[in-house]
PDB file of N, CA and C in Angstrom:
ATOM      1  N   UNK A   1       0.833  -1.183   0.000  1.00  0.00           N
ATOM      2  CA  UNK A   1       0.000   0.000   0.000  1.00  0.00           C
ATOM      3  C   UNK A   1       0.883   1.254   0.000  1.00  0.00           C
ATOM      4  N   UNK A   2       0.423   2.337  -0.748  1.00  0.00           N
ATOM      5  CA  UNK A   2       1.295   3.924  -1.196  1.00  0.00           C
ATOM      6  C   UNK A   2       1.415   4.173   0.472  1.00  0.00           C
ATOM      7  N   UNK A   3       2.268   4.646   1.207  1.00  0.00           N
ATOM      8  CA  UNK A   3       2.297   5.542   2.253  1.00  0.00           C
ATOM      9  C   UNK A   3       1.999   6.555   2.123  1.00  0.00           C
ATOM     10  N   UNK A   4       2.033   7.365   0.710  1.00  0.00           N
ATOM     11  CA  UNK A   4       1.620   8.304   0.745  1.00  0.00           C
ATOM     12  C   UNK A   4       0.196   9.066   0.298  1.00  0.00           C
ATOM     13  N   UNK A   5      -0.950   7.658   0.588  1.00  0.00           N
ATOM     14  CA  UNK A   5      -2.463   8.218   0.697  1.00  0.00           C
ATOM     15  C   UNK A   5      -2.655   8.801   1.923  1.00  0.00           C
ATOM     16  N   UNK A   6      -3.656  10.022   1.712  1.00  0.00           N
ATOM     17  CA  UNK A   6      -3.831  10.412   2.549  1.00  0.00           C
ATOM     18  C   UNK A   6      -4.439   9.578   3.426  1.00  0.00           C
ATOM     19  N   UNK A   7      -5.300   9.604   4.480  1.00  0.00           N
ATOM     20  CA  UNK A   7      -6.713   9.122   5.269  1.00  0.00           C
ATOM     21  C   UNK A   7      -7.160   9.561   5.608  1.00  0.00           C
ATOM     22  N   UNK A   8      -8.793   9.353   5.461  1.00  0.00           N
ATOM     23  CA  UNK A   8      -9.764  10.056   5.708  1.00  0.00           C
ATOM     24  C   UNK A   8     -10.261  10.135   7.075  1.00  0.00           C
ATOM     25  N   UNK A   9     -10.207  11.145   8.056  1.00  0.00           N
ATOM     26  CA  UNK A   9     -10.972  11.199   9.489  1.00  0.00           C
ATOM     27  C   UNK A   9     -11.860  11.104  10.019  1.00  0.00           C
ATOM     28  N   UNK A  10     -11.986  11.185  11.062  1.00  0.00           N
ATOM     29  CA  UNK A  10     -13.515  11.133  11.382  1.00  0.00           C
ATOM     30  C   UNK A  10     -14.071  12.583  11.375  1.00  0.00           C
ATOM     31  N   UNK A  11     -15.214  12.822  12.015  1.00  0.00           N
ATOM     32  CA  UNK A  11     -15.868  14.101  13.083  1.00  0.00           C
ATOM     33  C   UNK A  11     -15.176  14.408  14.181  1.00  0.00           C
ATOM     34  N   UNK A  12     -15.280  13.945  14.974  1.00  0.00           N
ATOM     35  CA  UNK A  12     -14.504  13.536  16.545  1.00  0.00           C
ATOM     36  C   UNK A  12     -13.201  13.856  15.666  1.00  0.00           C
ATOM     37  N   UNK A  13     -12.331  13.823  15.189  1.00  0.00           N
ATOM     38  CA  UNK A  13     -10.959  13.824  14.457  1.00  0.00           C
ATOM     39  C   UNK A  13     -10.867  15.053  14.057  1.00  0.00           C
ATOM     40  N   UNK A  14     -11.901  15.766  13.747  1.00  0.00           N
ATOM     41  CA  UNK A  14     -11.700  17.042  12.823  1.00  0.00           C
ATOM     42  C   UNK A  14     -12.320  18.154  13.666  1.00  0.00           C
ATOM     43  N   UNK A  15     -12.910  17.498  14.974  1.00  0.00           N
ATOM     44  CA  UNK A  15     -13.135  18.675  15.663  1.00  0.00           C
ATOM     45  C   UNK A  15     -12.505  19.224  16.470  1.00  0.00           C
ATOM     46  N   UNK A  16     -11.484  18.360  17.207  1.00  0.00           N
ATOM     47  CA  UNK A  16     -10.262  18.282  17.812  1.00  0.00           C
ATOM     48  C   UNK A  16      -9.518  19.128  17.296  1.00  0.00           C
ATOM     49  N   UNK A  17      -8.964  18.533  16.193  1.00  0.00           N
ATOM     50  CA  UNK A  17      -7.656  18.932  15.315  1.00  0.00           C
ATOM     51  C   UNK A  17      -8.286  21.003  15.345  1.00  0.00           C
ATOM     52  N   UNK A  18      -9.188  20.768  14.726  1.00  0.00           N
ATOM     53  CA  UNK A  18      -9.945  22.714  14.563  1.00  0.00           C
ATOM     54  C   UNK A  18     -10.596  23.115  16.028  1.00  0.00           C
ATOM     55  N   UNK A  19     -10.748  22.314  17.022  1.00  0.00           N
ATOM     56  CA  UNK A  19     -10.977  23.073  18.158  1.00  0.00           C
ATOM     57  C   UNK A  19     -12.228  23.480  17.948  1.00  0.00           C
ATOM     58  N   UNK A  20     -12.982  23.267  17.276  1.00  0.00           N
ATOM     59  CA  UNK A  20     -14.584  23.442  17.262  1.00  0.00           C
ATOM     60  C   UNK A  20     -15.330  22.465  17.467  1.00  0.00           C
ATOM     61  N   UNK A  21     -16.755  22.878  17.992  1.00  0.00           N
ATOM     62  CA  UNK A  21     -17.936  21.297  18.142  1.00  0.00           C
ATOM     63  C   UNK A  21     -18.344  20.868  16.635  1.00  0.00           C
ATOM     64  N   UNK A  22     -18.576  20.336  17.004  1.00  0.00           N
ATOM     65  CA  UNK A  22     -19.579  18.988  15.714  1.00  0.00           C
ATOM     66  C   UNK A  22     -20.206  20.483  15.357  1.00  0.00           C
ATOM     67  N   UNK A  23     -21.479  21.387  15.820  1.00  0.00           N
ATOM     68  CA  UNK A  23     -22.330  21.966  15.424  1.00  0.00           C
ATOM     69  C   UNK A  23     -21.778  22.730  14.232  1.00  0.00           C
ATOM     70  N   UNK A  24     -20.798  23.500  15.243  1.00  0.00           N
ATOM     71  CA  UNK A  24     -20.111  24.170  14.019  1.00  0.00           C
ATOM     72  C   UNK A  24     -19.691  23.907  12.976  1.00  0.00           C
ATOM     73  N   UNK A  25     -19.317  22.185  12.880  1.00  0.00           N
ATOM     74  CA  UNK A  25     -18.453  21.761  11.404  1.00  0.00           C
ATOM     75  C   UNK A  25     -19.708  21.703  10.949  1.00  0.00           C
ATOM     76  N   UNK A  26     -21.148  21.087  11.446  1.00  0.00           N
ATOM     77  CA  UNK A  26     -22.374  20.723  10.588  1.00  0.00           C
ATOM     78  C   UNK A  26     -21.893  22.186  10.021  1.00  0.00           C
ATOM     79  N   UNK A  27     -22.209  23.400  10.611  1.00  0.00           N
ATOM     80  CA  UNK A  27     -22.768  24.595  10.129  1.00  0.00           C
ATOM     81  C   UNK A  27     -21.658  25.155   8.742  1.00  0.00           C
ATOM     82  N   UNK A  28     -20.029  25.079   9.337  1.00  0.00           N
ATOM     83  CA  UNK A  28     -19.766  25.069   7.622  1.00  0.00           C
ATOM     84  C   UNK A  28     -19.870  24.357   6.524  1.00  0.00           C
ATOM     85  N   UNK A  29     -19.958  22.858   6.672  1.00  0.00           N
ATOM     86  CA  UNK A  29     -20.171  22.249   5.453  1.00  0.00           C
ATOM     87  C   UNK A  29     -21.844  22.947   4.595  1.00  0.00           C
ATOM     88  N   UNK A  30     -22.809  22.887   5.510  1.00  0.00           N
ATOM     89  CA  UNK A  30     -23.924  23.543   5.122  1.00  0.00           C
ATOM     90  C   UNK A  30     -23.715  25.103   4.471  1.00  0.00           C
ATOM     91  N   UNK A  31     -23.187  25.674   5.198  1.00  0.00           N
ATOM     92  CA  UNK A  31     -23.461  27.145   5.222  1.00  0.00           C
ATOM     93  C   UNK A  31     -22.013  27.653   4.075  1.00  0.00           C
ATOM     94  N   UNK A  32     -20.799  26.943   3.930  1.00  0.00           N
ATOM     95  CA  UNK A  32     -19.711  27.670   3.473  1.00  0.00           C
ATOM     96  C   UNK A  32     -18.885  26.518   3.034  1.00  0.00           C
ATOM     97  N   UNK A  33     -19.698  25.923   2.567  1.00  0.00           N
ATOM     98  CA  UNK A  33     -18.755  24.555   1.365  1.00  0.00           C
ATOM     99  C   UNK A  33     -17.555  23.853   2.014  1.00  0.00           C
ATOM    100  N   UNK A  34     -17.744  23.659   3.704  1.00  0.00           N
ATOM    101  CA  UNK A  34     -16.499  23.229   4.106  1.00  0.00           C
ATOM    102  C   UNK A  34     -16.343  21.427   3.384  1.00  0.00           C
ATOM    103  N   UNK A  35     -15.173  21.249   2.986  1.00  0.00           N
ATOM    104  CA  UNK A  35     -14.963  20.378   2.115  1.00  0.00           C
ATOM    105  C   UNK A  35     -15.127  18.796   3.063  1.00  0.00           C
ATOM    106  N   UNK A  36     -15.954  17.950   2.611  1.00  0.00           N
ATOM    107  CA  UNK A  36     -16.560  16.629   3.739  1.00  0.00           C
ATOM    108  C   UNK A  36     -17.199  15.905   2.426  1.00  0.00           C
ATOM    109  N   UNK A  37     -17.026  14.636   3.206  1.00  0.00           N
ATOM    110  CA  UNK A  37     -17.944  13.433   2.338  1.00  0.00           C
ATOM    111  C   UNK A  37     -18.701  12.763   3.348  1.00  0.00           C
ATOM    112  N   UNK A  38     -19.738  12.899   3.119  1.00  0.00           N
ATOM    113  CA  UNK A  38     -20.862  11.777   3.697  1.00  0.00           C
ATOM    114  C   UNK A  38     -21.216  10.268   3.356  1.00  0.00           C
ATOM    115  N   UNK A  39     -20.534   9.345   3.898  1.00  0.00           N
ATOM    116  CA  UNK A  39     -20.553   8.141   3.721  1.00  0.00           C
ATOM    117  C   UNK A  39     -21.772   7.576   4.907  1.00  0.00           C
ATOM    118  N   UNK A  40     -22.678   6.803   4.444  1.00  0.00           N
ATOM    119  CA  UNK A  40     -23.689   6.841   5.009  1.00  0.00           C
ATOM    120  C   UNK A  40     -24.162   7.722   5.962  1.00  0.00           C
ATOM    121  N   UNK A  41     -24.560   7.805   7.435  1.00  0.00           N
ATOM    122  CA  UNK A  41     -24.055   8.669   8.235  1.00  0.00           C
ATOM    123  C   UNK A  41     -23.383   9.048   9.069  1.00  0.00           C
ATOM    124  N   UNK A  42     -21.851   8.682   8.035  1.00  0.00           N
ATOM    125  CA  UNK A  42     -20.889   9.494   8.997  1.00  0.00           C
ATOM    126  C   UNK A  42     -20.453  10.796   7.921  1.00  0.00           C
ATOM    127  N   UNK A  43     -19.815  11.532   8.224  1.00  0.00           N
ATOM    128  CA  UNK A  43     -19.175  12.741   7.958  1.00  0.00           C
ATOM    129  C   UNK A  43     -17.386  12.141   7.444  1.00  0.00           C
ATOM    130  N   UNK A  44     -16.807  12.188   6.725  1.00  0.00           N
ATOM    131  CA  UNK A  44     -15.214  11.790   6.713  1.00  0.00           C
ATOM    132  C   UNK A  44     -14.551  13.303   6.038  1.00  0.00           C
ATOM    133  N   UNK A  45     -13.283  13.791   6.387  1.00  0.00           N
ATOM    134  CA  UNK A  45     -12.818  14.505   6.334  1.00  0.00           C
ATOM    135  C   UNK A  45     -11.206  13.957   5.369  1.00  0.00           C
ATOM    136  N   UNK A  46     -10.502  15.215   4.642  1.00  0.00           N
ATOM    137  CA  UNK A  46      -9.129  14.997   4.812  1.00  0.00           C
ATOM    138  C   UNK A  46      -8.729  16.829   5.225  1.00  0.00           C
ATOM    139  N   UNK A  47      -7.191  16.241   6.061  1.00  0.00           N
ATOM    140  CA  UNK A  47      -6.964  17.033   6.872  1.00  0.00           C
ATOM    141  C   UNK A  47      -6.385  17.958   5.790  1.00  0.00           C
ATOM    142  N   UNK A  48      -5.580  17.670   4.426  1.00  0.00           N
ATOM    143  CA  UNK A  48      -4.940  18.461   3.421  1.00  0.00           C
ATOM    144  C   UNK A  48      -6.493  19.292   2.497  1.00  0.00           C
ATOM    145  N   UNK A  49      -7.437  18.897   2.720  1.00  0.00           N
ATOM    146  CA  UNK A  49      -8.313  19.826   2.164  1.00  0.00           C
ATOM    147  C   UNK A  49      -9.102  20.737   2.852  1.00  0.00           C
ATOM    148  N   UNK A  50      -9.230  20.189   3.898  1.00  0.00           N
ATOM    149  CA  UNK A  50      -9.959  21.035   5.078  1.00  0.00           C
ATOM    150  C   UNK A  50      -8.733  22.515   5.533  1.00  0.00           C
ATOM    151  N   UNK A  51      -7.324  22.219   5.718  1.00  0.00           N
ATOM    152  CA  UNK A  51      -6.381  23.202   5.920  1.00  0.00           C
ATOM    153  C   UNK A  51      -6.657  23.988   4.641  1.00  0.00           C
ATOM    154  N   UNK A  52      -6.662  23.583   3.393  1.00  0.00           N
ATOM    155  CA  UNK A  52      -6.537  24.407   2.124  1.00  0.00           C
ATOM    156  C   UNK A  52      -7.952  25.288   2.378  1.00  0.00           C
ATOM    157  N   UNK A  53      -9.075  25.083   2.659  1.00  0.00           N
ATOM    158  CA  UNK A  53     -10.151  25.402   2.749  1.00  0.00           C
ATOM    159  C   UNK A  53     -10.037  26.683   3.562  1.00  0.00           C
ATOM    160  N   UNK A  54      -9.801  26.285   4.974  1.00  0.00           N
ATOM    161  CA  UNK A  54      -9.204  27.533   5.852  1.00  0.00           C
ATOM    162  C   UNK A  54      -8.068  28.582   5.381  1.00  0.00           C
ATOM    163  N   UNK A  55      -7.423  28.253   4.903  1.00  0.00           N
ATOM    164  CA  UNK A  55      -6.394  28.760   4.548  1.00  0.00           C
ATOM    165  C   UNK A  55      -7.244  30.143   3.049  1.00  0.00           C
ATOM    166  N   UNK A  56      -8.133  29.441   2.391  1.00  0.00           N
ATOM    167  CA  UNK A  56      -8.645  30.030   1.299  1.00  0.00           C
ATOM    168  C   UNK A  56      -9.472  31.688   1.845  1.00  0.00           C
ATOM    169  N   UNK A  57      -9.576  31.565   3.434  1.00  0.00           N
ATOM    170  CA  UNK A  57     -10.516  32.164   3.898  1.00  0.00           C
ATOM    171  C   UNK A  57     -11.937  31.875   4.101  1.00  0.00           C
ATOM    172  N   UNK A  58     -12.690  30.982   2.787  1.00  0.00           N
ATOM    173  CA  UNK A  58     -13.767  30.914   3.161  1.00  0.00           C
ATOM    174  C   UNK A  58     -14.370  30.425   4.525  1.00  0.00           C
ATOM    175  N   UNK A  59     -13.562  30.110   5.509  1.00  0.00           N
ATOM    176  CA  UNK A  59     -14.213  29.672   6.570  1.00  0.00           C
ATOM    177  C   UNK A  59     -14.498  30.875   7.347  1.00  0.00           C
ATOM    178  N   UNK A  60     -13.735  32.061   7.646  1.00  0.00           N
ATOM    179  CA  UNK A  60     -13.999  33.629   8.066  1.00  0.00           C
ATOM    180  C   UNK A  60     -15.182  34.181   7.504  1.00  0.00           C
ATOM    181  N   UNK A  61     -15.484  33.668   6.233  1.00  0.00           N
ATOM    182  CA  UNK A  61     -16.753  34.465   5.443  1.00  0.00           C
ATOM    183  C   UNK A  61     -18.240  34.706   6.166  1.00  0.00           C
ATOM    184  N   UNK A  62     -18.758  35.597   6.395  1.00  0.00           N
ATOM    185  CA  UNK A  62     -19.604  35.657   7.132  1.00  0.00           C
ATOM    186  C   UNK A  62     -21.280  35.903   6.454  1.00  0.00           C
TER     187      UNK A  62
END
């Protein structure tokens, strides 16, 4: 297997890492295209798109 795939996180994983609740990640993926895949119902994240995302600003956008 490549070592160099990324992996995909959890919720619990991505709320940590950003220091925000669950509510809030619901509220950017809804509200400001925060970048997530919904695999049944869980939420999965990668940490190299979610940083690019922040980084873009749109997460400040109000």
């Amino acid at each position: 297997m490549d070592q160099n795939i990324e992996r995909w996180v959890s919720m619990k994983e991505i709320t940590e890492y950003l220091g925000v609740s669950r509510d809030t990640i619901l509220d950017w993926i809804d509200r400001r295209s925060m970048p997530a895949a919904k695999i049944g119902r869980l939420w999965k994240f990668k940490i190299s798109e979610v940083d690019a995302w922040m980084k873009s600003g749109v997460a400040a956008e109000q």
